[in-house]
C-alpha atoms as a PDB file:
ATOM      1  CA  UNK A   1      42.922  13.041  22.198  1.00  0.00           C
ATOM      2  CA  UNK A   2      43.972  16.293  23.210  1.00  0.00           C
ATOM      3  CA  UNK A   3      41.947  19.336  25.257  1.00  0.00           C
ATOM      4  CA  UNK A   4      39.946  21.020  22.924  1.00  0.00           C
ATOM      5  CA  UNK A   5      41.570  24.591  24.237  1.00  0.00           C
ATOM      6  CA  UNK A   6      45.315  22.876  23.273  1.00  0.00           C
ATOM      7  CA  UNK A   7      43.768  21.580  19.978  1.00  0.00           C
ATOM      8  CA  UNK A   8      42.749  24.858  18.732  1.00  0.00           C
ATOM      9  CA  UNK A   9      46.515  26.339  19.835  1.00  0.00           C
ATOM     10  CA  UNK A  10      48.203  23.489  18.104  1.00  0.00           C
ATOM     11  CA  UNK A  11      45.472  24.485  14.695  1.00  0.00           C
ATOM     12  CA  UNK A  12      46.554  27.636  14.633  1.00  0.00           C
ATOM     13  CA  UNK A  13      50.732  27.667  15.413  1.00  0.00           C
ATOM     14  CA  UNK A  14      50.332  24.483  12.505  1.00  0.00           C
ATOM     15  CA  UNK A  15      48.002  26.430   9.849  1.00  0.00           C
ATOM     16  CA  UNK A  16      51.779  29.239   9.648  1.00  0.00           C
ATOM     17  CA  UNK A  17      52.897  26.019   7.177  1.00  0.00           C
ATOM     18  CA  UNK A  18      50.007  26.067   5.079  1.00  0.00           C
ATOM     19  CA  UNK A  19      49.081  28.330   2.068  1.00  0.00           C
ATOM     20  CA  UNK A  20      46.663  30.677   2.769  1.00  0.00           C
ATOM     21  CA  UNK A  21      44.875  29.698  -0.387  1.00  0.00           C
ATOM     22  CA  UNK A  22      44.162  25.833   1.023  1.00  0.00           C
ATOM     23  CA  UNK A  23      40.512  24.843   1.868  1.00  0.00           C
ATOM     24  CA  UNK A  24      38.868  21.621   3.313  1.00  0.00           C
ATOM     25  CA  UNK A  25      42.040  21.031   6.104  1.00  0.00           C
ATOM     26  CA  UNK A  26      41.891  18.436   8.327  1.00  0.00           C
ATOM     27  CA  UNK A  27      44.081  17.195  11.411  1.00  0.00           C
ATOM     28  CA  UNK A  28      44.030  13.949  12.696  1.00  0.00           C
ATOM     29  CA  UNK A  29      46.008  13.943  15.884  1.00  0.00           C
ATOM     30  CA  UNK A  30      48.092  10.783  17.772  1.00  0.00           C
ATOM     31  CA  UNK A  31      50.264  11.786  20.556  1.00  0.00           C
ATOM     32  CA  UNK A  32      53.116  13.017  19.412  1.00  0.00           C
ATOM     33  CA  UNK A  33      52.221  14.279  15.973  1.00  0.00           C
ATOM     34  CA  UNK A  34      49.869  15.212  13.610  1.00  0.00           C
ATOM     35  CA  UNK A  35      48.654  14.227   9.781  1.00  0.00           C
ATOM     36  CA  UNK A  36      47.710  16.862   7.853  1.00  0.00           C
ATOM     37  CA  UNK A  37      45.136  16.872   4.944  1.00  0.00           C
ATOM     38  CA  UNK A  38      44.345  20.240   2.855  1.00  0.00           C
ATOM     39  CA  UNK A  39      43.153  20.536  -0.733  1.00  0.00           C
ATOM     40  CA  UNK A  40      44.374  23.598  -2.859  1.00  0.00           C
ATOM     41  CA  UNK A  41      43.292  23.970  -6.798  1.00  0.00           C
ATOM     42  CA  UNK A  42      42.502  20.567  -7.701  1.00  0.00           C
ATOM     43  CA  UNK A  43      44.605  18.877  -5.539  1.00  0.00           C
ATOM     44  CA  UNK A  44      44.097  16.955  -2.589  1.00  0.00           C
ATOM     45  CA  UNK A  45      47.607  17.674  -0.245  1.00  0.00           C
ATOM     46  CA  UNK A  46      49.241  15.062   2.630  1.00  0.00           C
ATOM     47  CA  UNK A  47      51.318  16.220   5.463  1.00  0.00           C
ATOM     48  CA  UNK A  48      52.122  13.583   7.425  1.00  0.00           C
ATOM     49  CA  UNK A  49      53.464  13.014  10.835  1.00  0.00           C
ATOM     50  CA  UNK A  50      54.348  16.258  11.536  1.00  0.00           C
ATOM     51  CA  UNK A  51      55.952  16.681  15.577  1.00  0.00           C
ATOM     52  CA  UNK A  52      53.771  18.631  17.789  1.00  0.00           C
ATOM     53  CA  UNK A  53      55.661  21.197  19.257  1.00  0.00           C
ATOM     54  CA  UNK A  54      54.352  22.078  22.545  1.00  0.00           C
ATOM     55  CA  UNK A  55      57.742  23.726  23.452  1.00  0.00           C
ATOM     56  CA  UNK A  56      56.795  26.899  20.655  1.00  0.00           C
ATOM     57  CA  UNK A  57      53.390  26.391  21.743  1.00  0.00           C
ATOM     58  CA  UNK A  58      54.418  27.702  25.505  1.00  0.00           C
ATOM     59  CA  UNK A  59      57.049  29.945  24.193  1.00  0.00           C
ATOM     60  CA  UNK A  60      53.584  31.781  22.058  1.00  0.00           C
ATOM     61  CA  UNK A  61      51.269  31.558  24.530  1.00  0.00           C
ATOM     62  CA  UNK A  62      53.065  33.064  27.559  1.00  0.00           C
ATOM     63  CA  UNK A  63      53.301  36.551  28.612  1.00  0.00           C
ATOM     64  CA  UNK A  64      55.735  36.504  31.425  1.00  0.00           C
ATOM     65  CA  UNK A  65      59.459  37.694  30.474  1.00  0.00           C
ATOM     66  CA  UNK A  66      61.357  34.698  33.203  1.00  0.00           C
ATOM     67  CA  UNK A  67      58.673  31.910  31.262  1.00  0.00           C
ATOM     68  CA  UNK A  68      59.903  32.727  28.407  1.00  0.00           C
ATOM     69  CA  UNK A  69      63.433  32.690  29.157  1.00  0.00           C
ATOM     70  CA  UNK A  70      63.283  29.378  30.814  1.00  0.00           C
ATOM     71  CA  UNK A  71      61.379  28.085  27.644  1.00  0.00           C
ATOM     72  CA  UNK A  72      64.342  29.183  25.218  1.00  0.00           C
ATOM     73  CA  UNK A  73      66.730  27.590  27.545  1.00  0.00           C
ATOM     74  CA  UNK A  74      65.307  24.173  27.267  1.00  0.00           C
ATOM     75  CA  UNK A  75      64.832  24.891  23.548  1.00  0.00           C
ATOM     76  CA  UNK A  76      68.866  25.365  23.221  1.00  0.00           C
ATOM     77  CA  UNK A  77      69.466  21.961  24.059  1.00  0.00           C
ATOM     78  CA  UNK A  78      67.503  19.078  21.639  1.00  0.00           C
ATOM     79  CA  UNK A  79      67.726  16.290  23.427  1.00  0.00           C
ATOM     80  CA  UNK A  80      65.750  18.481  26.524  1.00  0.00           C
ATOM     81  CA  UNK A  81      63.447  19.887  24.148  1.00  0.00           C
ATOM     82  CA  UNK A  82      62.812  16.511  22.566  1.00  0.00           C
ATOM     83  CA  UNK A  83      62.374  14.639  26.141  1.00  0.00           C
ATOM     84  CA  UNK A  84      59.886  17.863  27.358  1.00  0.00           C
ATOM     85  CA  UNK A  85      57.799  17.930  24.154  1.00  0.00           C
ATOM     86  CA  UNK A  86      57.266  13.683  24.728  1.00  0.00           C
ATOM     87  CA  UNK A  87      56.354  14.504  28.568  1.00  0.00           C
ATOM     88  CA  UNK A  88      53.963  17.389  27.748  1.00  0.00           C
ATOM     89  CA  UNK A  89      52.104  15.239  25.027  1.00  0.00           C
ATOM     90  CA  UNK A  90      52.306  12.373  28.180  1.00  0.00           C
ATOM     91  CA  UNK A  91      50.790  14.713  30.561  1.00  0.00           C
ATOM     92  CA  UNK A  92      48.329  16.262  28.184  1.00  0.00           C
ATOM     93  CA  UNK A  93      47.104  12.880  26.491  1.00  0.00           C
ATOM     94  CA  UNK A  94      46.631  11.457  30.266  1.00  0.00           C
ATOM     95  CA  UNK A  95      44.357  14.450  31.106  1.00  0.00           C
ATOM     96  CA  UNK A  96      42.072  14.481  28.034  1.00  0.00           C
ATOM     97  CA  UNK A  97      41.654  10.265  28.881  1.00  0.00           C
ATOM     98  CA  UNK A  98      41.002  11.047  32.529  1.00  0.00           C
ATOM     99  CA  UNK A  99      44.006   8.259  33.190  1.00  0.00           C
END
């Protein structure tokens, strides 16, 4: 499980891909993604295994100008962006498990 502080970060950068109408959401984390469960109307609605990005999540959350241009450099290249999302999930799972 993640830090509560990164939970709520990841809720609210993964609630921009869900209409604003939707009630009863739910996210039910693993380590690299996330399931999502929303109803809207009558219907009961399944995201699942959607990839955390913690990569967007740093990009947001960071007000210094040389952060942020180190962060779009790694995001250029997909294979680095892929390999630093897995090792920030790593690091932050570890943490939250006291490992």
């Amino acid at each position: 499980m993640y830090p509560e502080k990164i939970k709520k970060r990841l809720k609210k950068q993964l609630m921009e891909d869900i209409p604003e109408d939707a009630w009863n959401i739910n996210f039910i984390f693993d380590k690299y993604d996330v399931d999502i469960r929303y109803s809207i109307d009558n219907f009961i609605c399944f995201k699942p295994a959607i990839k955390l990005d913690f990569i967007k999540l740093a990009y947001q959350t960071t007000n210094n100008p040389f952060y942020k241009i180190f962060i779009k450099l790694i995001s250029l290249n997909k294979r680095l962006r892929e390999m630093t999302n897995k090792n920030i999930a790593d690091k932050l799972w570890e943490d939250k498990h006291g490992l």
